[in-house]
Every structure is written in structure tokens, then in C-alpha cells.
Protein backbone atom coordinates (compact mmCIF):
# COMPACT_ATOMS: atom_id res chain seq x y z
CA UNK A 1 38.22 82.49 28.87
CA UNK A 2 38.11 84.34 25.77
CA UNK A 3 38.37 82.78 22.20
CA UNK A 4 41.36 84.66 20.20
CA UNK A 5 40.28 83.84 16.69
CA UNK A 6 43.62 85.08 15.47
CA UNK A 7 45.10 81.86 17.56
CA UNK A 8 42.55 79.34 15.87
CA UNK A 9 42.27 80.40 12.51
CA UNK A 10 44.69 78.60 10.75
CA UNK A 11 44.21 75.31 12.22
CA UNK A 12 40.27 75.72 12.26
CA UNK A 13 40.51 77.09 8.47
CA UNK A 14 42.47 74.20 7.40
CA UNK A 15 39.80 71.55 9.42
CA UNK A 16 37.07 73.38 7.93
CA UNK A 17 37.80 74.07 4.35
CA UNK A 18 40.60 71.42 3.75
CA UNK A 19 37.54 68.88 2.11
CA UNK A 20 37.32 71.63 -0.52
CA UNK A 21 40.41 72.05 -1.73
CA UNK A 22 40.74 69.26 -3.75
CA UNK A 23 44.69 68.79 -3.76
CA UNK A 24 46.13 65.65 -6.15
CA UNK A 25 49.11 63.57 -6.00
CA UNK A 26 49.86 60.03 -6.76
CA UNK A 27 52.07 57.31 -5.01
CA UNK A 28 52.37 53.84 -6.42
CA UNK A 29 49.25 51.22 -7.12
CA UNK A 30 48.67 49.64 -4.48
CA UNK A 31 46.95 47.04 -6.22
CA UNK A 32 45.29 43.86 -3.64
CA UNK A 33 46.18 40.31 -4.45
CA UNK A 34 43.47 37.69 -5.49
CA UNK A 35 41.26 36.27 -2.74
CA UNK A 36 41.22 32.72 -2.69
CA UNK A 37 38.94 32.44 0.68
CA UNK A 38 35.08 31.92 0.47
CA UNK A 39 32.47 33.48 2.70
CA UNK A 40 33.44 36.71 2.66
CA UNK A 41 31.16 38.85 4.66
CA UNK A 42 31.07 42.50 3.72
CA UNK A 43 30.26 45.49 5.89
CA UNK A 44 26.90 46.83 4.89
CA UNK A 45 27.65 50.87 4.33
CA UNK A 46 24.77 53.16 3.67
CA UNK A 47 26.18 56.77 2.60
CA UNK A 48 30.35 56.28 2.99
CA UNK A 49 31.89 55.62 -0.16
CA UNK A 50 35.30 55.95 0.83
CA UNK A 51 36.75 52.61 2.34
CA UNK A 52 35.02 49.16 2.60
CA UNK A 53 35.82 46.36 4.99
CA UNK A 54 35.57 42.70 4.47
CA UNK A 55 35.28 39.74 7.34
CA UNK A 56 37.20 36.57 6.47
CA UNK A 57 37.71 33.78 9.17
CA UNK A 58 41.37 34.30 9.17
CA UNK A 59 41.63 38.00 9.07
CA UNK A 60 39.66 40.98 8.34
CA UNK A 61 40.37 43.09 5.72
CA UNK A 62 40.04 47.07 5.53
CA UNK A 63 40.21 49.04 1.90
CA UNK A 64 40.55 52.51 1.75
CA UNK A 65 40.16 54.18 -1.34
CA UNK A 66 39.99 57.82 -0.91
CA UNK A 67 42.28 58.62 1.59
CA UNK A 68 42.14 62.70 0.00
CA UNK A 69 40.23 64.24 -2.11
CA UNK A 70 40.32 62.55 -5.96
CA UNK A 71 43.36 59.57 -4.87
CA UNK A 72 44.23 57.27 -6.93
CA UNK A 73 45.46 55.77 -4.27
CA UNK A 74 44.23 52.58 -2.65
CA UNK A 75 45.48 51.34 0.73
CA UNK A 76 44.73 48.03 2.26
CA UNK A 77 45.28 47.29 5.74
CA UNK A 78 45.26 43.00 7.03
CA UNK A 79 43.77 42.86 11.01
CA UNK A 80 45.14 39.82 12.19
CA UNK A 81 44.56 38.43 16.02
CA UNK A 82 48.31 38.38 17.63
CA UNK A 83 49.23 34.33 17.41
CA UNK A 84 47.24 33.69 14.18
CA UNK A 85 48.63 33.01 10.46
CA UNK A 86 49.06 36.13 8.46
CA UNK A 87 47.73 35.75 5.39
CA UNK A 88 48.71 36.35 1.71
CA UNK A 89 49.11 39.87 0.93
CA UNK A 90 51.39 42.86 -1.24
CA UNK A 91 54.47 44.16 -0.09
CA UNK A 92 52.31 47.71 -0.15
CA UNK A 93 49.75 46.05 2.37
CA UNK A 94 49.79 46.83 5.54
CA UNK A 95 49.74 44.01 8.55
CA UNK A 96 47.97 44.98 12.06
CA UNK A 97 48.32 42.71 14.70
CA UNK A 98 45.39 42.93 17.35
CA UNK A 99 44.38 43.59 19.97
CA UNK A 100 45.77 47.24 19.98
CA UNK A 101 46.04 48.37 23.32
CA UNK A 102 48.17 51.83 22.30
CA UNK A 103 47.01 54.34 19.83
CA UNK A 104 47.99 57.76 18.52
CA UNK A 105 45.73 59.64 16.72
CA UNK A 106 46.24 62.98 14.01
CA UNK A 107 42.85 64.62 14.27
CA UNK A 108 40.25 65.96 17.18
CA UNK A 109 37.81 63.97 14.93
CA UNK A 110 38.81 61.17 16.04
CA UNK A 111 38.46 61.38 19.61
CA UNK A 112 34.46 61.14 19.92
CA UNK A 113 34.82 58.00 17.95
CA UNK A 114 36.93 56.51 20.53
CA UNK A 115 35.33 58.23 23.27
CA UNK A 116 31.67 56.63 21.59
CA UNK A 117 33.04 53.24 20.98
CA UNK A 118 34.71 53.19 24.67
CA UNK A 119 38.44 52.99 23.18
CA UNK A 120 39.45 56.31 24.31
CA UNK A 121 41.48 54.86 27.21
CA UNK A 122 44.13 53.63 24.33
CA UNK A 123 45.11 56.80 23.30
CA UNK A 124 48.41 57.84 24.98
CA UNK A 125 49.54 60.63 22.84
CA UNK A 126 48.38 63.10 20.19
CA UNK A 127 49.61 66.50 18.17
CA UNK A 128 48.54 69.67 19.84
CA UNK A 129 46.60 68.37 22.84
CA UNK A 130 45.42 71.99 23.30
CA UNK A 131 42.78 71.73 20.21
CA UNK A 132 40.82 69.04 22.00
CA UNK A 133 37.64 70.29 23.20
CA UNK A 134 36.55 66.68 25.32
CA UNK A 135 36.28 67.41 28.71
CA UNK A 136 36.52 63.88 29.17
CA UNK A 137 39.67 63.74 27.30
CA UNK A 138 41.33 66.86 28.97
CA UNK A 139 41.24 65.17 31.94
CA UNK A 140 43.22 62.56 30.98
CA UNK A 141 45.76 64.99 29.31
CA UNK A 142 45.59 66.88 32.49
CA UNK A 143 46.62 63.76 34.41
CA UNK A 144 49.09 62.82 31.77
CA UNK A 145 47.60 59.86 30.59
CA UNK A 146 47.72 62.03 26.96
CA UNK A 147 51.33 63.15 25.52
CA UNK A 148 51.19 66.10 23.72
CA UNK A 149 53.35 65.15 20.42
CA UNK A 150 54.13 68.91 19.70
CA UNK A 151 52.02 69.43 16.35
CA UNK A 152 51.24 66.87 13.64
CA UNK A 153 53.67 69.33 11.20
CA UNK A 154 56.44 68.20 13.01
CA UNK A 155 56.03 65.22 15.37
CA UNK A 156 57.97 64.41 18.25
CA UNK A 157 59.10 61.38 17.56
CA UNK A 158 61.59 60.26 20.68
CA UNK A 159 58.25 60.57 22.12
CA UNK A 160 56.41 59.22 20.27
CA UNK A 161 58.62 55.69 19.94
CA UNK A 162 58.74 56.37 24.11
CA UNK A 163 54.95 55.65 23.65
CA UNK A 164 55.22 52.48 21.93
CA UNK A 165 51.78 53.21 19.97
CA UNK A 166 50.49 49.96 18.25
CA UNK A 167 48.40 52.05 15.73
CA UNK A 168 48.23 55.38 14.50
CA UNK A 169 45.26 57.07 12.73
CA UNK A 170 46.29 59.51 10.72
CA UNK A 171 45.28 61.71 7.65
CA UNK A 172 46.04 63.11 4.20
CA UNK A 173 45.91 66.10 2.18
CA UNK A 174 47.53 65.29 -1.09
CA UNK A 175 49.35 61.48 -0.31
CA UNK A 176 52.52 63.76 0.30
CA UNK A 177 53.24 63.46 4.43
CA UNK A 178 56.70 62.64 5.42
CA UNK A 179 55.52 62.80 9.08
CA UNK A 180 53.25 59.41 8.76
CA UNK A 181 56.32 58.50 6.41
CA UNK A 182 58.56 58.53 9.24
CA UNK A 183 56.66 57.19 11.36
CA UNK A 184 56.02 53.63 9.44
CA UNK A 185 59.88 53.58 8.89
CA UNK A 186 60.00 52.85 12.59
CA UNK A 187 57.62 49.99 12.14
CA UNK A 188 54.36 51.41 13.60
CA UNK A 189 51.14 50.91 11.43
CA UNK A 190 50.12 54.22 9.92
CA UNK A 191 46.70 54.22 8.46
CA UNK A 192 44.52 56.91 6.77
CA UNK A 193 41.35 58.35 7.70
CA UNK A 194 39.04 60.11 5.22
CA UNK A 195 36.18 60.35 6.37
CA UNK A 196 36.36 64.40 5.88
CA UNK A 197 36.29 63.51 1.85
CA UNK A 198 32.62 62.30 1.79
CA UNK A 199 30.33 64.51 0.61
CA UNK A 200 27.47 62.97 2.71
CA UNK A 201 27.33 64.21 6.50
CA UNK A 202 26.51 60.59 7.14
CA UNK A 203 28.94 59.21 4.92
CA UNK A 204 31.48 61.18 7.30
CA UNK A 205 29.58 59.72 10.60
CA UNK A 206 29.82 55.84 9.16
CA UNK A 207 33.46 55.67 9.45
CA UNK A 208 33.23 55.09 13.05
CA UNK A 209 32.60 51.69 11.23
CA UNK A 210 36.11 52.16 9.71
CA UNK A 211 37.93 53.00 13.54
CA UNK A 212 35.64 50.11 15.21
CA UNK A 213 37.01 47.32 13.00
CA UNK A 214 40.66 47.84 14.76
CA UNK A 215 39.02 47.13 17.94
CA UNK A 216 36.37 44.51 17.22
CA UNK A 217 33.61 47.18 17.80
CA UNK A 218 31.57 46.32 15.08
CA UNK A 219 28.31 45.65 16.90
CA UNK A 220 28.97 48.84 18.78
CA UNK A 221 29.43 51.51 16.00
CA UNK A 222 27.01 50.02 14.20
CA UNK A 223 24.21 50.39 16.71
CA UNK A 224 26.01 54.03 16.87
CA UNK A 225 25.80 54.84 13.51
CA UNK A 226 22.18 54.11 13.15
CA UNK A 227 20.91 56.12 16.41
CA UNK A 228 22.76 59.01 14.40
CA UNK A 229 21.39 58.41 11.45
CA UNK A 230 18.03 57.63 12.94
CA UNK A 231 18.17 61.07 14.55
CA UNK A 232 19.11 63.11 10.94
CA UNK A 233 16.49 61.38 9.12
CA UNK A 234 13.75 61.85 11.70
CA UNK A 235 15.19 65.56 11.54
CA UNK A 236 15.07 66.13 7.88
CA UNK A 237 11.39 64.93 7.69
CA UNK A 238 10.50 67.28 10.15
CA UNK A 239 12.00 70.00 8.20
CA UNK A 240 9.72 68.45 4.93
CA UNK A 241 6.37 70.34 7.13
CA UNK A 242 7.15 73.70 6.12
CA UNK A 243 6.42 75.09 2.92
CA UNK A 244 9.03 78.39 3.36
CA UNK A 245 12.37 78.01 2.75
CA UNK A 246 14.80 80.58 3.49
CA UNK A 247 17.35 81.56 1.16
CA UNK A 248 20.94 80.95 2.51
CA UNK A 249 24.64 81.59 1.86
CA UNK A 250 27.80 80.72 3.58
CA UNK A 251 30.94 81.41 4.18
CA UNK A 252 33.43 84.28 4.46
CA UNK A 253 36.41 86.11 3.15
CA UNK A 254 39.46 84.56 4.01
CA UNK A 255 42.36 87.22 2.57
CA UNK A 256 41.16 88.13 -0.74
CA UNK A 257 39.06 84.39 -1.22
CA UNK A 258 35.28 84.18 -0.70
CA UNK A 259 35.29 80.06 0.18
CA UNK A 260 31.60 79.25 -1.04
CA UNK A 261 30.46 75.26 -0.75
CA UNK A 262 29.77 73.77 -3.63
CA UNK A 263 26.01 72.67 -4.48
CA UNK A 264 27.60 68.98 -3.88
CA UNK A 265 29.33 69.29 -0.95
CA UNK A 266 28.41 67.98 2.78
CA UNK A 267 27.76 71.47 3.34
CA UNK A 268 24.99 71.94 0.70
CA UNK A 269 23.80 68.60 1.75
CA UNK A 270 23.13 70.24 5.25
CA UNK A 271 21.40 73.05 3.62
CA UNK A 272 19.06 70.83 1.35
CA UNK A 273 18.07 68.38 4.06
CA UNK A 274 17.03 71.15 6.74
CA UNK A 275 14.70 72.77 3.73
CA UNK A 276 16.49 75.34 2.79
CA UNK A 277 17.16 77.60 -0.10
CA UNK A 278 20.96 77.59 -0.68
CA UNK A 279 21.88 80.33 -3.41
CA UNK A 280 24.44 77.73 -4.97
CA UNK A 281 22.96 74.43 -4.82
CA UNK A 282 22.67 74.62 -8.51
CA UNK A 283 26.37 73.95 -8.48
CA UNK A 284 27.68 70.74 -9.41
CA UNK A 285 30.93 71.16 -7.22
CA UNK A 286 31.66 68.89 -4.00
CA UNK A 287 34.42 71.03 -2.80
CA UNK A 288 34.53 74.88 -3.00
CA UNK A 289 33.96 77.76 -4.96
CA UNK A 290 36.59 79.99 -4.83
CA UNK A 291 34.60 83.92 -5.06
CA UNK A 292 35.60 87.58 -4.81
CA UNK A 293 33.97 89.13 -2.65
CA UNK A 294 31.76 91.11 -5.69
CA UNK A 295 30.45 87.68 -7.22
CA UNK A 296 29.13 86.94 -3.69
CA UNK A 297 27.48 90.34 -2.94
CA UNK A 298 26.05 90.07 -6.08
CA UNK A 299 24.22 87.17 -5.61
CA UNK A 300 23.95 87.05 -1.75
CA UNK A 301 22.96 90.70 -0.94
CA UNK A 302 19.30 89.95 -0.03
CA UNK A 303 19.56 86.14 1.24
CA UNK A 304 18.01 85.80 4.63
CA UNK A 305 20.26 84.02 6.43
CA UNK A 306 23.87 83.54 6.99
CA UNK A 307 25.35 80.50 8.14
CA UNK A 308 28.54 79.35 8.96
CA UNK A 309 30.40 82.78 8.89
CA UNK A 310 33.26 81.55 10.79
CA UNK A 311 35.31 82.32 13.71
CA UNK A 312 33.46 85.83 14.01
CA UNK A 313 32.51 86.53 17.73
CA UNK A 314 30.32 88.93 17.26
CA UNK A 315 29.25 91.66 14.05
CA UNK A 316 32.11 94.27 14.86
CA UNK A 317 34.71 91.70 14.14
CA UNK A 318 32.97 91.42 11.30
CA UNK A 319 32.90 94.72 10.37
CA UNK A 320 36.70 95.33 11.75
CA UNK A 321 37.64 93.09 8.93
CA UNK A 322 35.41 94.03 5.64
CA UNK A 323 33.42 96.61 5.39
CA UNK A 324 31.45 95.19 2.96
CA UNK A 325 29.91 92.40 5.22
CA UNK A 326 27.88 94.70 6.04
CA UNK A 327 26.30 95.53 2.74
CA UNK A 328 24.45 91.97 3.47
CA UNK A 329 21.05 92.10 4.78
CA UNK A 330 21.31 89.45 6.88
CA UNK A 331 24.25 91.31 8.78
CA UNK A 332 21.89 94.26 8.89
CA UNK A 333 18.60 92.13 10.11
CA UNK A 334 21.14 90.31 12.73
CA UNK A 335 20.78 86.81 10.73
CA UNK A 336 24.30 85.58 11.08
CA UNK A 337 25.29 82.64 13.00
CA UNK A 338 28.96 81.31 13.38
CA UNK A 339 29.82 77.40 14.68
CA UNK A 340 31.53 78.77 18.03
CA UNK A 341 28.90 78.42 20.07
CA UNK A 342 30.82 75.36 22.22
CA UNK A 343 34.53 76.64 22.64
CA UNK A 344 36.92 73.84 24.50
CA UNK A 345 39.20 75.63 27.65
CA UNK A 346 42.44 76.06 25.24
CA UNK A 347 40.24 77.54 22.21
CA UNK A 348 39.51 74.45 20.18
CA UNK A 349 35.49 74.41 18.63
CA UNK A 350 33.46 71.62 19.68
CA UNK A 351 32.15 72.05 16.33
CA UNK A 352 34.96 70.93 14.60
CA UNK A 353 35.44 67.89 16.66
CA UNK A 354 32.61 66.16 17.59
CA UNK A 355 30.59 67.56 14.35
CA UNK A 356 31.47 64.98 11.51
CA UNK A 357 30.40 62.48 14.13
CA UNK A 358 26.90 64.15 14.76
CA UNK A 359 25.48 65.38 12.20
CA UNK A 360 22.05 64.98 13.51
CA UNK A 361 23.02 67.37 15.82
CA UNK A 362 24.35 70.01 13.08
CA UNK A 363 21.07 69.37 11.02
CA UNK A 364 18.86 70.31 14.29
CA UNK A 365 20.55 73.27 14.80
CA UNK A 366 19.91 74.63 10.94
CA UNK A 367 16.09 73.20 11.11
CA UNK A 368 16.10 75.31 14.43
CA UNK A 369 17.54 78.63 13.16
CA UNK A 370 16.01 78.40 9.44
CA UNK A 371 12.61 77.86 10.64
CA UNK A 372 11.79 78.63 14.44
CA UNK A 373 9.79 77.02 16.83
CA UNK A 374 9.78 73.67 14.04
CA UNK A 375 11.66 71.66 16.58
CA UNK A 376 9.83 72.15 20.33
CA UNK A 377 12.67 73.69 22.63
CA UNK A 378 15.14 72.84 21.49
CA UNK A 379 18.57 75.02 22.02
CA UNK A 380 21.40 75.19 19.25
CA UNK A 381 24.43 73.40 20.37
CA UNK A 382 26.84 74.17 17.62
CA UNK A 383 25.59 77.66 16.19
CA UNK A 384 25.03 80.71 17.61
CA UNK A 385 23.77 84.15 16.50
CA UNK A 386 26.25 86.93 16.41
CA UNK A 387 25.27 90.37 17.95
């Protein structure tokens, strides 16, 4: 098949660059009532900062406090075994009965998490089944086991109430979504996932933690987690043996916009931990710089290597679209590498789905191309070079 990157753009652009934009909004406090119940035990979390759960012996409790990018915002969501007493709680909170044996989820992210945690068999329908990459999945959509839910813009919803989901995981860019809106007013729990607002690969990884707790998979995505994070470490000390580091940039023009990661953002994070050089780590920014294309030539003209360049197939797309990429001289030394190196059957990137989930992975495949030969073969999964 070939991959139209006119058909992917907008979706991939918004997956991609949507934990930079940093758009605000505010709903009401959703403040949490007093606990009154001793022995709490709290769920140890290394790198996420973004939701927290508690375990009480009635009930277990999820926070989530950064639903998008810089929310005020702070949802709480009560799991409760079906039969049991439902505790004290807000009007605002929100009251999920387990076990959930129907689910709908928003984003591809989401489906290695269930696939990992052995869940995926719950999920009966989701928006835009085309973007999912899974083969495992696919084959279930394929057999119709999946409803496509036309896109999560505008949900079916007949369908979707047809479905009887117990649970929906969805996600937010500024608080403002009258989809999920909808959907609670027909009395289906609606929670948010933001794990794409840490600024920590593994921060993003750990809220399998967060998806686990609806399913009493704790043991299981916490032995997960750590392999993962076991993996990046081991990874990242590896890249600590060499004494070179390659100066990097990222990025490319979308319209008239150079998108450039901040020096704080789970991009630059990458970039640090695999030893590299990254022209704007100096930046205090965890979402994006938004460049002309001048103040990027400027600084970028003579970096070595250029990662992350987009949908690009090859350099004459490139070229097609800006002359001035090739100005660059990592365009002219053939140092460019795009994230489409795994492309699903209907167009969707690998990279974009399983990615927040494997980090490791991601981090290998920088050590490998920023200093060769460091990792013993080993073949990039998510990046390849573009001719």
C-alpha cells in the first residue's frame, strides 16, 4: 500500500503536536470531599505527575489532575465492585461500577495498553477504526467485534448507546468537548486520559497504571511499566559511553509554522537521554516553539542530524514542499529520519500508537541513529532514513 501523507496529516499533526499547544479553559472546581477512611494505600508513581490513585477497602479512588495541558481542572472518578456500598462523594464525582466488561475508547494510544494488560477483548467500538495500526486489533474490527463510531468529532451515538459501553476513555484539548458531554448525559462514565501532557516519556508510559486500575490490573501494569522502564534506563546508560554528541534539531514547517520542541518537553527529554546535542535544550518550554522558517535555518543550518521531520516519505517530498529544506546540511549529507517507518494497512503510524507506551523502544532507535553500531544489531523500529 502506499502512505498518502496528505490523508494522515491532520490527524497525525494533531496526535503529534497537540501536547504543545498548550490550550486553557476552565470548568467548575471539582473540589474532593474529606476522607474519613484510614489505611489508605497510594499508588507508588515514579515520573507521571498527572493523576494519582488511592486503594481504600471500600472503593478505590482515581484523581486526575491534568486532564490538558495547564487545567485547573481536577476530576475524580469512585471504582466501586457492582453490589458494594458507594461511598461518600461530590455531585462532580464520578461513580464506576466494576467489573467493566464494555469499553469505548478516543485514542489509538490506548489500544496497546489494553492489548498489554489483556483487556483488549472489551473494546467494542471506537472513532475512526481505520487509524489503528494493531494487527491484532484489525482483526477484530475485521470480524466486527470493533464498531467504527464514525470520528471522535462527531460520534455516532445510536451506535454507540447500541453498544452499551460501561466505560469510555476519552481525552481533552482545552476541557471544551461536547462529544464526551453528550455522551455522560446518557449515563455512561466518561473519563479523561492525559497521559500525552507529561513531559516525561515515562511519565506518559506509567499511565497504563491509570487504565489498569478500571480493571484490577494493578499487579500487571505494574510489572509492565517497570520492564519499560527497565529497558529506557538500561538504554540511556548505554548512550552515557560515548563522548560525541551530535547536534540535533526537529521538526518541520507546517504552513507558515516551524513547530520546534521545547528544551522541556518529552521530546527534548528523548534527545538528552540518548546523548545528544539538541540546539534548543536551553529552552525552558515543555510545549513548542512556534519558528519561521529563518529563525530555524539560522540556528539549524549545520546540525548533523534531523529527527522527527514528519510524514515526509522520502527527500523530494521534502523538497516539493520548501525549498529551503534543503539549505540544511543534514538534508544534503542524507541525515534525516521521519517516524513512518511502521505504517498500519489503512495509513495509521505505529509510531503514534504504540510509542507513548514504549518509549524504550523510541530511545533505542535515537541511541541507534545518533551514534552507530552503540547498540549491537539492532534495527530501528520507529524511524527511518529518508532517501
Amino acid at each position: 500500500m502506499t502512505f498518502r501523507p496528505q490523508f494522515y496529516l491532520m490527524r497525525s499533526t494533531v496526535l503529534f503536536f497537540i501536547c504543545f499547544l498548550a490550550l486553557t479553559s476552565c470548568k467548575q472546581d471539582k473540589s474532593k470531599p474529606k476522607q474519613t477512611e484510614a489505611n489508605v494505600k497510594k499508588e507508588v508513581l515514579k515520573y507521571a505527575t498527572g493523576f494519582a490513585i488511592n486503594y481504600y477497602k471500600t472503593h478505590t479512588e482515581i484523581i486526575v489532575t491534568s486532564p490538558w495541558p495547564k487545567s485547573e481542572d481536577t476530576y475524580r472518578y469512585l471504582l466501586v465492585e457492582k453490589g458494594q456500598t458507594i461511598p461518600k462523594h461530590n455531585e462532580t464525582d464520578i461513580i464506576i461500577q466494576l467489573p467493566i466488561n464494555k469499553i469505548v475508547v478516543m485514542s489509538t494510544t490506548n489500544i496497546p495498553t489494553l492489548e498489554y494488560l489483556d483487556i483488549d477483548d472489551k473494546l467494542v467500538g471506537f472513532p475512526n477504526t481505520r487509524f489503528i495500526s494493531s494487527e491484532k486489533t484489525r482483526a477484530r474490527i475485521d470480524n466486527g467485534e470493533i464498531k467504527d463510531l464514525n470520528n471522535d468529532l462527531k460520534i455516532n451515538i445510536e451506535l454507540l448507546l447500541e453498544l452499551q459501553p460501561e466505560l469510555v476513555i476519552g481525552f481533552s484539548v482545552n476541557g471544551n468537548d461536547k462529544k464526551l458531554d453528550q455522551i455522560e448525559t446518557f449515563g455512561i462514565p466518561v473519563v479523561l486520559d492525559g497521559a500525552w501532557t507529561e513531559a516525561h516519556p515515562l511519565g506518559r508510559a506509567e499511565w497504563i497504571k491509570f487504565v489498569g486500575a478500571f480493571f484490577n490490573k494493578k499487579e500487571e501494569a505494574n510489572r509492565i511499566f517497570n520492564d519499560i522502564e527497565s529497558n529506557y534506563l538500561k538504554a540511556a546508560q548505554i548512550a552515557l559511553k560515548v563522548n560525541k554528541k551530535p547536534t540535533v534539531f526537529s521538526g518541520s514547517m507546517i504552513k507558515d509554522v516551524w513547530y520546534v520542541p521545547g528544551g522541556k518537553s518529552f521530546v527534548a527529554k528523548f534527545l538528552e537521554d540518548a546523548n545528544t546535542n539538541y540546539l534548543w535544550k536551553e529552552n525552558n518550554s515543555n510545549g513548542s516553539l512556534q519558528l519561521n522558517f529563518e529563525n530555524v535555518l539560522e540556528k539549524a543550518n549545520k546540525a548533523e542530524l534531523w529527527l522527527g521531520v514528519g510524514l515526509f516519505e522520502n527527500k523530494k517530498q521534502m523538497q516539493d514542499q520548501h525549498k529551503g529544506y534543503t539549505y540544511f546540511d543534514a538534508f544534503k549529507n542524507n541525515n534525516i529520519y521521519s517516524y513512518t517507518n511502521k505504517i498500519g494497512p489503512e495509513g495509521g503510524l505505529l509510531y503514534y500508537e504504540l510509542g507513548p507506551l514504549r518509549p524504550d523502544i523510541i530511545l533505542k532507535d535515537i541511541i541507534n541513529i545518533s551514534h552507530p553500531n552503540l547498540l549491537s544489531d539492532y534495527e530501528n523500529f520507529f524511524f527511518k532514513r529518508l532517501d
